[in-house]
N, C-alpha and C. Protein backbone atom coordinates (compact mmCIF):
# COMPACT_ATOMS: atom_id res chain seq x y z
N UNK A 1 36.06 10.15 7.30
CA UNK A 1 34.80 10.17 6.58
C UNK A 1 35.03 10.02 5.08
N UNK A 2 36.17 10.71 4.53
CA UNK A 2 35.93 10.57 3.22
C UNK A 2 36.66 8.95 2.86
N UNK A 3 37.25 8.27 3.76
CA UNK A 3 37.81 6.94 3.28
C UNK A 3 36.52 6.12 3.09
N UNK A 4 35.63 5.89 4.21
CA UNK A 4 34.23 5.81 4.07
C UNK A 4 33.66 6.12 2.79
N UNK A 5 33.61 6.99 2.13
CA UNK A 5 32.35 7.29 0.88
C UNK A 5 33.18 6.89 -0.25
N UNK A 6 34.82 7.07 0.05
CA UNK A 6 35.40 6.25 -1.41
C UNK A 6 34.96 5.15 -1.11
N UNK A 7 34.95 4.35 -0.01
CA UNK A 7 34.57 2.46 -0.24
C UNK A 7 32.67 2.47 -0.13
N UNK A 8 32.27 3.35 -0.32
CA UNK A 8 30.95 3.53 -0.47
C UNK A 8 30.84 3.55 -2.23
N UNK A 9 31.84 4.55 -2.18
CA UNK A 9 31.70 5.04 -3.70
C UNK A 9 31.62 3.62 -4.53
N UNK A 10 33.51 3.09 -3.98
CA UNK A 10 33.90 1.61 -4.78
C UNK A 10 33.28 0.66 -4.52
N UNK A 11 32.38 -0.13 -3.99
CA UNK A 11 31.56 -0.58 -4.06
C UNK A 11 30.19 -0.87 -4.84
N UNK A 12 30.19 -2.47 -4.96
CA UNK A 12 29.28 -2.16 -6.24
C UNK A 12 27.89 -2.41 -4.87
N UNK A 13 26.81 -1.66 -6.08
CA UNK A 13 25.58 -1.03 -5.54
C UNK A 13 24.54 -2.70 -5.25
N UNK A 14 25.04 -3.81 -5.91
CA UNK A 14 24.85 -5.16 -5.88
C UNK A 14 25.01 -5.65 -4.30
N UNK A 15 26.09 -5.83 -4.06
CA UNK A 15 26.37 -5.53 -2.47
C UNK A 15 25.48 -5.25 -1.16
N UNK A 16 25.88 -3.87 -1.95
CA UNK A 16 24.75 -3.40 -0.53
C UNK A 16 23.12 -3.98 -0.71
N UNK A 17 22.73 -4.56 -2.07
CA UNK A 17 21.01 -4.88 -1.90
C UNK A 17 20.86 -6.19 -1.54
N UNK A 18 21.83 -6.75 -1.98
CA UNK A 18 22.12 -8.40 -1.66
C UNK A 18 21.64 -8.31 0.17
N UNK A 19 22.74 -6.97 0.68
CA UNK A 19 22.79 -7.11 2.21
C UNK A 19 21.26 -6.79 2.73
N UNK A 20 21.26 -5.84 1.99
CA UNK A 20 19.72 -5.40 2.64
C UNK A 20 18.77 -6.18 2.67
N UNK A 21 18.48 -7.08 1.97
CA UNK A 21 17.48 -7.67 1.44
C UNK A 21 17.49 -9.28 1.89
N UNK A 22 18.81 -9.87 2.10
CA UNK A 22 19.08 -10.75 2.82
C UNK A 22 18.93 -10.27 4.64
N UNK A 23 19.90 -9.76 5.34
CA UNK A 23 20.41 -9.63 6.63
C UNK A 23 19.32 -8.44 6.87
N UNK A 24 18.98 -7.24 6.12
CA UNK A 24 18.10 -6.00 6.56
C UNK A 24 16.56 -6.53 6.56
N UNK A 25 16.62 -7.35 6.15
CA UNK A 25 15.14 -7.98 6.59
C UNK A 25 14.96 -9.11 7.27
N UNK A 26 16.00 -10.59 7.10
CA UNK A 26 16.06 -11.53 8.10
C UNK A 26 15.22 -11.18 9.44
N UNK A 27 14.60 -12.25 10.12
CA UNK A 27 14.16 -13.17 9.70
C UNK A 27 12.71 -12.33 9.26
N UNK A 28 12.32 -13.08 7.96
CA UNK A 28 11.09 -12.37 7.42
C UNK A 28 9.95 -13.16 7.85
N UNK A 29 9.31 -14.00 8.57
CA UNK A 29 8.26 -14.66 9.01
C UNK A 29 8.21 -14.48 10.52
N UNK A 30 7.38 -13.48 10.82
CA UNK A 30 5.45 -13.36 10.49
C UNK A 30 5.83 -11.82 9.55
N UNK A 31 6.72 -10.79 10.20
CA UNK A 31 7.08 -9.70 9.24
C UNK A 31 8.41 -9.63 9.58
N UNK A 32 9.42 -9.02 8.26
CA UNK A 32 10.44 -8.37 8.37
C UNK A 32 11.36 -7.90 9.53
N UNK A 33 11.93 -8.50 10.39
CA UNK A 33 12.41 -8.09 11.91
C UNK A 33 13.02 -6.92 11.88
N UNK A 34 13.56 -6.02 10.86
CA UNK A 34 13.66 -4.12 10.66
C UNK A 34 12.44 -3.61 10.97
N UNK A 35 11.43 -4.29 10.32
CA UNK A 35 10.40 -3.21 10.51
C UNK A 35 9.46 -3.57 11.75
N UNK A 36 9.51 -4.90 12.18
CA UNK A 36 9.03 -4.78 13.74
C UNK A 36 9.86 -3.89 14.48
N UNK A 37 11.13 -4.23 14.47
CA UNK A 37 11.85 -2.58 14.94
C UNK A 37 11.75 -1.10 14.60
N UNK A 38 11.65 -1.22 13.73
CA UNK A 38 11.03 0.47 13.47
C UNK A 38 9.28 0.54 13.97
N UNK A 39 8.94 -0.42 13.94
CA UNK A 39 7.26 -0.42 15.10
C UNK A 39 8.06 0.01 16.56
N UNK A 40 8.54 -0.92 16.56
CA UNK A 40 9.00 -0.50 18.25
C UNK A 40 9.77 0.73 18.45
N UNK A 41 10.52 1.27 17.75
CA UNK A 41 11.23 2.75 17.53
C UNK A 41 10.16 3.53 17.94
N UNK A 42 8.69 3.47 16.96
CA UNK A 42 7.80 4.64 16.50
C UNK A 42 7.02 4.46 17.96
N UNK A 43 6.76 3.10 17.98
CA UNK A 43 5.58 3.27 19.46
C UNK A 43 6.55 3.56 20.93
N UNK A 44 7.94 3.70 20.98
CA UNK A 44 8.13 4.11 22.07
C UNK A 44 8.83 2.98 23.18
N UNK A 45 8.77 1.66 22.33
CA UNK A 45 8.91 0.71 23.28
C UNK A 45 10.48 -0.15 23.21
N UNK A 46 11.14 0.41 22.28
CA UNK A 46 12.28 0.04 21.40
C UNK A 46 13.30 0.56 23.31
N UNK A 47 13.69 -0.25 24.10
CA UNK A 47 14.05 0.60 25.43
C UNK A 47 14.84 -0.86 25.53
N UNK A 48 14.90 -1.61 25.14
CA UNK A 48 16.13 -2.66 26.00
C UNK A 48 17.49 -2.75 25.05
N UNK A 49 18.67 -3.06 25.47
CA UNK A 49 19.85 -2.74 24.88
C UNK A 49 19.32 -3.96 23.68
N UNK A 50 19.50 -4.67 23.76
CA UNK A 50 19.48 -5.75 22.30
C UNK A 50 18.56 -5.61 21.30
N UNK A 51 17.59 -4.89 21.50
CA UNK A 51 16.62 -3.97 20.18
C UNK A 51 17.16 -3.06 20.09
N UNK A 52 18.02 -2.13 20.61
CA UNK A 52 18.83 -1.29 19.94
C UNK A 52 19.30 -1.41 19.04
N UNK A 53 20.73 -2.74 19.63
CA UNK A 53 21.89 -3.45 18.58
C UNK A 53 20.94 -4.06 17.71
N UNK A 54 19.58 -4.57 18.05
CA UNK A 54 18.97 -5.45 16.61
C UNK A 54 18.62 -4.48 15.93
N UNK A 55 18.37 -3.05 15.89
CA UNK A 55 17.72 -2.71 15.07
C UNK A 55 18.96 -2.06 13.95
N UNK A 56 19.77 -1.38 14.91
CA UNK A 56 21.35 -0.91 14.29
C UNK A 56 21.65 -2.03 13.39
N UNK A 57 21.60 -3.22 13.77
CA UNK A 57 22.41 -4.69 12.71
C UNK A 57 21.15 -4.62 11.85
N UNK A 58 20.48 -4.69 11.84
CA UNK A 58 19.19 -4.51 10.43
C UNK A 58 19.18 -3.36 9.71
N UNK A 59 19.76 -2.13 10.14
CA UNK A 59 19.49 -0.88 9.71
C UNK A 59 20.87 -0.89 8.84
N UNK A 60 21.75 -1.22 9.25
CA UNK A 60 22.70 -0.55 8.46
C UNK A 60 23.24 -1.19 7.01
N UNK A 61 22.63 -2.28 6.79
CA UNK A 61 22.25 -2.26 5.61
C UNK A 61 21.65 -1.63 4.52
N UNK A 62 20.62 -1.35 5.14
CA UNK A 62 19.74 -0.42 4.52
C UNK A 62 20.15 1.20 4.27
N UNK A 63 20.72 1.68 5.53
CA UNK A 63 21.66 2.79 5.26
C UNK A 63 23.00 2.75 4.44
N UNK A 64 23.23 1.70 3.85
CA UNK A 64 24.57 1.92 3.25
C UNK A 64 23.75 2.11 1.59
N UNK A 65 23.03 0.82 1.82
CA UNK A 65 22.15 1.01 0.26
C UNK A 65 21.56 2.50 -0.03
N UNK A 66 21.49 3.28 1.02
CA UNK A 66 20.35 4.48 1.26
C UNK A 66 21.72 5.84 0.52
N UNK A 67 22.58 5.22 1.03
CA UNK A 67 23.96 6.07 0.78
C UNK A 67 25.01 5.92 -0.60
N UNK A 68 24.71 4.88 -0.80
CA UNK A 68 24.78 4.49 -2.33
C UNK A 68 24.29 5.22 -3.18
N UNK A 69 23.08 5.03 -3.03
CA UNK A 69 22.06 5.66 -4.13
C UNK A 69 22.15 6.82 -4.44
N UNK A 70 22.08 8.06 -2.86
CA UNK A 70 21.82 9.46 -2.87
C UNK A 70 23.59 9.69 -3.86
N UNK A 71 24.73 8.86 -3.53
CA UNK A 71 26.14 9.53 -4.15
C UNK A 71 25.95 9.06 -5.56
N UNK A 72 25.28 8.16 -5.77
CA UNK A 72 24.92 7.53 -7.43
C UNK A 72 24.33 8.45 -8.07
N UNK A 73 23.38 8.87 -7.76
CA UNK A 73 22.56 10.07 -8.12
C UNK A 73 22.91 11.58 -8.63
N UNK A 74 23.55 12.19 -6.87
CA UNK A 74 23.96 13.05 -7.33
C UNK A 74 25.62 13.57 -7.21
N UNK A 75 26.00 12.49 -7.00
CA UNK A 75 27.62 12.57 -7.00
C UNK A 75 28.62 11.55 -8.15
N UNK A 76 27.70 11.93 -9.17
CA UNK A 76 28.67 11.54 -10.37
C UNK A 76 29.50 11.87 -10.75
N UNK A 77 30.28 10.38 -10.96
CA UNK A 77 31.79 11.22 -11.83
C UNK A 77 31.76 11.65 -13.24
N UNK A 78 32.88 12.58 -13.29
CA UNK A 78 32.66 13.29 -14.59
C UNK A 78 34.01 12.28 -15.64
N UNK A 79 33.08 12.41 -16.69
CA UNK A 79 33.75 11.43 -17.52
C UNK A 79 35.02 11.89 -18.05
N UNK A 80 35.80 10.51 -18.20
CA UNK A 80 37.35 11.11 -18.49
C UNK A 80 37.74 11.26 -19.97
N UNK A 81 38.88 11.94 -19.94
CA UNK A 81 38.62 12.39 -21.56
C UNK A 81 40.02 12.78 -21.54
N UNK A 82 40.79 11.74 -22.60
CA UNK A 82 42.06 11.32 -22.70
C UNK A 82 42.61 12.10 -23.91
């Protein structure tokens, strides 16, 4: 876990919105295919294996950006002082 949040950490925050915003929303016509999945999550109907994996491959974009932010925020480094 913590090798994870260092390449979370090292990572620029560019990255992850590029992803989100490209691949976490793809394809965007008629809406956003994340959030027809999160319709189908909420109403109950989200039940066949490949809306699972579609919604996981749309989501985790968005969760990395989501995870970025909260360690940007409040897991700053403290400045160095030579």
């Amino acid at each position: 876990m913590r090798h994870f949040l260092k390449y979370i950490d090292n990572t620029s925050i560019y990255l992850f919105l590029v992803a989100s915003l490209s691949l976490g929303l793809a394809p965007f016509v008629p809406i956003p295919h994340i959030v027809e999945k999160l319709m189908q999550l909420f109403s109950g109907s989200l039940n066949k294996g490949i809306d699972v994996f579609d919604l996981l491959f749309h989501g985790i974009p968005w969760l990395l950006l989501i995870t970025k932010v909260i360690r940007m925020l409040f897991y700053k480094k403290a400045p160095r002082t030579s």
